[in-house]
Protein backbone atom coordinates (compact mmCIF):
# COMPACT_ATOMS: atom_id res chain seq x y z
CA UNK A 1 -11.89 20.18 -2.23
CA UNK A 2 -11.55 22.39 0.57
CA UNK A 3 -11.50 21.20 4.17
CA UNK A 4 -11.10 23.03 7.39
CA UNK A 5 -8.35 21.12 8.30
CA UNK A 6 -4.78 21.33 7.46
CA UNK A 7 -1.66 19.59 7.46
CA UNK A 8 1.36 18.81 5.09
CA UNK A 9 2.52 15.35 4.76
CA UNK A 10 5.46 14.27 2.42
CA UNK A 11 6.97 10.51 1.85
CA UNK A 12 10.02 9.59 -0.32
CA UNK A 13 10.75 6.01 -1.67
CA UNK A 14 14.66 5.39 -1.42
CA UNK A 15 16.66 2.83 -2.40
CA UNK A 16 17.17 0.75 0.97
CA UNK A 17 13.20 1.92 2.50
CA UNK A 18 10.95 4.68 2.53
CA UNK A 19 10.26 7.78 4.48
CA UNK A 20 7.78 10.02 5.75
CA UNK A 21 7.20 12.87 7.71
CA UNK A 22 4.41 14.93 8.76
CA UNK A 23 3.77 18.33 10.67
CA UNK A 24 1.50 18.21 13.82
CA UNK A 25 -0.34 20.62 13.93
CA UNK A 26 -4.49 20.06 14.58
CA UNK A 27 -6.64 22.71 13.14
CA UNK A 28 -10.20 23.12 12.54
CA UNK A 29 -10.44 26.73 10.28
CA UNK A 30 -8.62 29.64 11.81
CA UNK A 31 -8.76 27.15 14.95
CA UNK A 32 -5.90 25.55 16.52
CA UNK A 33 -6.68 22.44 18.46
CA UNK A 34 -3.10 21.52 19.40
CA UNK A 35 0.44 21.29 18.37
CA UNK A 36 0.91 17.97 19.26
CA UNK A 37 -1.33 16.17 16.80
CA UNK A 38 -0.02 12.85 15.67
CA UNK A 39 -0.82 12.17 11.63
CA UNK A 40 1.86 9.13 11.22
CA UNK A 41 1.11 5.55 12.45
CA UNK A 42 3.28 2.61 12.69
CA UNK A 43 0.55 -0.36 11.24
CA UNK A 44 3.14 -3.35 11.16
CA UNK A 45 6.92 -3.59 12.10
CA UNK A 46 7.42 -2.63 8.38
CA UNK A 47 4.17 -0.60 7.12
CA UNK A 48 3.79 3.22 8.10
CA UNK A 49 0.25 5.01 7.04
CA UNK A 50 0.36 8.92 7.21
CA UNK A 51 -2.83 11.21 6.81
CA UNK A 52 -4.31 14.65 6.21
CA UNK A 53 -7.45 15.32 7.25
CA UNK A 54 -10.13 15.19 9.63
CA UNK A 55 -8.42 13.71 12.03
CA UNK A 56 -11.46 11.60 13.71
CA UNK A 57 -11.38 10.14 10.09
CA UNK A 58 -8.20 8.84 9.83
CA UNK A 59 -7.75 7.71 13.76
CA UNK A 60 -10.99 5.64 12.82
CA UNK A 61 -9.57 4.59 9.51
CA UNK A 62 -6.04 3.32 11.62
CA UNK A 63 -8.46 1.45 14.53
CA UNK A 64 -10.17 -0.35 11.75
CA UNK A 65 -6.96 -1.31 10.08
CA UNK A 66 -5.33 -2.53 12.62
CA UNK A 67 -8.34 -4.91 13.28
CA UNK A 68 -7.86 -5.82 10.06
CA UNK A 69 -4.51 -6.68 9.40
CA UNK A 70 -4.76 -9.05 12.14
CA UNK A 71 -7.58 -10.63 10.70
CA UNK A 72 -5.97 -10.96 7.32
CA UNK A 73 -2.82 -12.31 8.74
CA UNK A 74 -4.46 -15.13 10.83
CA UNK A 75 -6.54 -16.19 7.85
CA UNK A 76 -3.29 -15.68 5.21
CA UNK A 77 -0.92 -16.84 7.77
CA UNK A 78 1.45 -14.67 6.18
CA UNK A 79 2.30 -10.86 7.24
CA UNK A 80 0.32 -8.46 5.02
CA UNK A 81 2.44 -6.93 2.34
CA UNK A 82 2.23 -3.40 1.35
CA UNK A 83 0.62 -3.70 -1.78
CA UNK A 84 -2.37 -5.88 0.23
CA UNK A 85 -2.43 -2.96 3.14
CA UNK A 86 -2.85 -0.12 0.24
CA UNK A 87 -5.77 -2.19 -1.40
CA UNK A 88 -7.54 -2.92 1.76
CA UNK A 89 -7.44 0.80 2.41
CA UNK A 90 -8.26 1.80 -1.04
CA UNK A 91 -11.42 -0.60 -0.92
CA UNK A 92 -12.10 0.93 2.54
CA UNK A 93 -12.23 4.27 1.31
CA UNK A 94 -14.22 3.66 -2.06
CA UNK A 95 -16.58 1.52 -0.14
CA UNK A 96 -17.47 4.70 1.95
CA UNK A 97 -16.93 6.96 -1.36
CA UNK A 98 -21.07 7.76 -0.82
CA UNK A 99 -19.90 9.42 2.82
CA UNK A 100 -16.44 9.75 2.81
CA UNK A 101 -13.41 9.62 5.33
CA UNK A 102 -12.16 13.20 4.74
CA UNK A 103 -8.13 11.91 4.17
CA UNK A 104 -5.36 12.03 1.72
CA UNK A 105 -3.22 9.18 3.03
CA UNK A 106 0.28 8.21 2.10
CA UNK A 107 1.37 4.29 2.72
CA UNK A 108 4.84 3.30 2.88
CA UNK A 109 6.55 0.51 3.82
CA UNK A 110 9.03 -2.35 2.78
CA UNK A 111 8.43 -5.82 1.63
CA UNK A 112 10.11 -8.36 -0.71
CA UNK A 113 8.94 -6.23 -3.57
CA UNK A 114 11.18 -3.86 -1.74
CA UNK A 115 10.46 -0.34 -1.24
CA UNK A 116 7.21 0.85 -1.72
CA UNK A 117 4.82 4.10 -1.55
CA UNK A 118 1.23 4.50 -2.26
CA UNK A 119 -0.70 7.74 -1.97
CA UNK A 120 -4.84 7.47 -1.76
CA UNK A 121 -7.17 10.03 -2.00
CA UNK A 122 -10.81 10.31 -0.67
CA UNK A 123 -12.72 7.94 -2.92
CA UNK A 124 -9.73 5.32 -3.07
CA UNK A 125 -8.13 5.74 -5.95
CA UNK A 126 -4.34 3.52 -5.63
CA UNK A 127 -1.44 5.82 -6.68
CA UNK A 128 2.21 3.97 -6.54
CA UNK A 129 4.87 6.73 -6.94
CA UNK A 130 8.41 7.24 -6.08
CA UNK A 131 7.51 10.77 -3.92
CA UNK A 132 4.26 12.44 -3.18
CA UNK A 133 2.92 15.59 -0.70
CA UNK A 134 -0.71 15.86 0.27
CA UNK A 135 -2.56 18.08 2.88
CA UNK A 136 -3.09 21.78 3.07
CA UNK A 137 0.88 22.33 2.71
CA UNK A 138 0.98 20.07 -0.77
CA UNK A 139 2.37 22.86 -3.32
CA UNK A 140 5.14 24.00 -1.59
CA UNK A 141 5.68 20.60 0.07
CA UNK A 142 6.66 19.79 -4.03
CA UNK A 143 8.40 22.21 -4.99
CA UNK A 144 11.08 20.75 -2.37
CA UNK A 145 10.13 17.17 -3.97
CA UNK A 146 10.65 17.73 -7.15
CA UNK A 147 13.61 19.56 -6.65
CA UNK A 148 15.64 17.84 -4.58
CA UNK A 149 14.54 14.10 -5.37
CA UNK A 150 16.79 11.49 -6.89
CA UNK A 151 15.94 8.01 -7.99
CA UNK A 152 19.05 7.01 -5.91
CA UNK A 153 18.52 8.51 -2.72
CA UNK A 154 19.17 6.66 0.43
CA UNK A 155 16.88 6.92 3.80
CA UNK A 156 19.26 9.45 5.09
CA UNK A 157 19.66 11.44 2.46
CA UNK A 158 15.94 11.32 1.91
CA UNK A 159 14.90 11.93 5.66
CA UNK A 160 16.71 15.43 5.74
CA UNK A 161 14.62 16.43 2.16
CA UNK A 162 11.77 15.37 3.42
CA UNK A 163 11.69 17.45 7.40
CA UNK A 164 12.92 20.41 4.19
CA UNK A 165 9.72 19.56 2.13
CA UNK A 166 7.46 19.72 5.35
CA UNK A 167 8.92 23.26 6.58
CA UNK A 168 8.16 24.24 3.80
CA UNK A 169 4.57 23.50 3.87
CA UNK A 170 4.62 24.66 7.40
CA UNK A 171 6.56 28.18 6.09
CA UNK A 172 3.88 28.91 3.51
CA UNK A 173 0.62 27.37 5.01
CA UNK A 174 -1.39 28.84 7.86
CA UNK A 175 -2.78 25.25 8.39
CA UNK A 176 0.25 23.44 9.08
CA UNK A 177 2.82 23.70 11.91
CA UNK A 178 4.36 22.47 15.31
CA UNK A 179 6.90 19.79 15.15
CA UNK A 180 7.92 17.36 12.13
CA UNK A 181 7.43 14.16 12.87
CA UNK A 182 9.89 11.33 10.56
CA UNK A 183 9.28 7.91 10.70
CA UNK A 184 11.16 5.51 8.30
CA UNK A 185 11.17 1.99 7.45
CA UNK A 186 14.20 0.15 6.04
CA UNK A 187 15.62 -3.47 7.35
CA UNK A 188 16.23 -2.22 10.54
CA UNK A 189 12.31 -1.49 11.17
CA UNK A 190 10.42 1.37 11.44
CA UNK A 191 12.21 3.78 13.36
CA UNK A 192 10.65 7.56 14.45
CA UNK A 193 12.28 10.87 15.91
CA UNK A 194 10.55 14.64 16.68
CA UNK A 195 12.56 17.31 14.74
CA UNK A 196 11.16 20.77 16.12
């Protein structure tokens, strides 16, 4: 489906975390809204959810979650795990499948199930994978991907493929654009830097 939004968002599964990085870029159509658009958000000190979209959508989506994950931690007692943060979203999103969020969201984070990444589309469906694109920029974001992944890739090997996978949405996609935002998680937390 096409939406008058754009945006190319990538995230990589490594061996000691995850990664992902977005461009940020706002756009409605031909329209830019701004450059400085942010698409990543840190959830918990060790869950990161990234977005395409409408962007009213997925700020929403992230308010509601973050109510949420409080509420499921004070009645679990236990920090949510990854897994449990991609299912509540995924039931989120196929409750509302009648009237949808307009998103393609990427989850990653780290647990003691270790690394993980999900990618979810519209109506909710779950998708764990090892890498995944999605956005306006997705094609050419892949062709990076698929290229350059290894099963054995560390955070920093996998940070610098990654901001490469992104400019090249942002090199090939009218939609996408501004700076690259990275934010990984590995034991040392969720950590976040601007590459322009």
């Amino acid at each position: 489906m096409s939406l008058p939004t754009g945006a190319t968002v990538v995230g990589i599964k490594c061996t000691d975390g995850v990664v992902v990085a977005t461009d940020s870029l706002i756009t409605w159509g031909s329209m830019v809204l701004s450059e400085k658009g942010v698409k990543a958000f840190k959830l918990t000190d060790t869950i990161v959810l990234a977005s395409a979209g409408l962007t009213s959508d997925y700020q929403m989506l992230v308010n509601r979650l973050q109510a949420q994950i409080k509420l499921y931690e004070m009645n679990q007692g236990k920090e949510i795990t990854v897994k449990a943060l991609a299912k509540m979203v995924a039931n989120t999103l196929y409750s509302r499948r009648m009237a949808p969020l307009f998103v393609q969201t990427v989850i990653v984070g780290l647990d003691s199930d270790g690394p993980q990444l999900f990618t979810l589309d519209m109506g909710g469906s779950l998708i764990p994978d090892e890498f995944t694109a999605t956005g306006s920029g997705t094609a050419t974001a892949y062709g990076v991907l698929e290229n350059d992944f290894r099963a054995d890739l560390t955070v920093k090997e996998a940070e610098s493929i990654a901001v490469q996978a992104v400019k090249a949405g942002i090199s090939r996609d009218v939609q996408s654009g501004g700076d690259i935002r990275v934010m990984t998680v590995s034991s040392s937390g969720v950590a976040e830097r601007i590459v322009n």
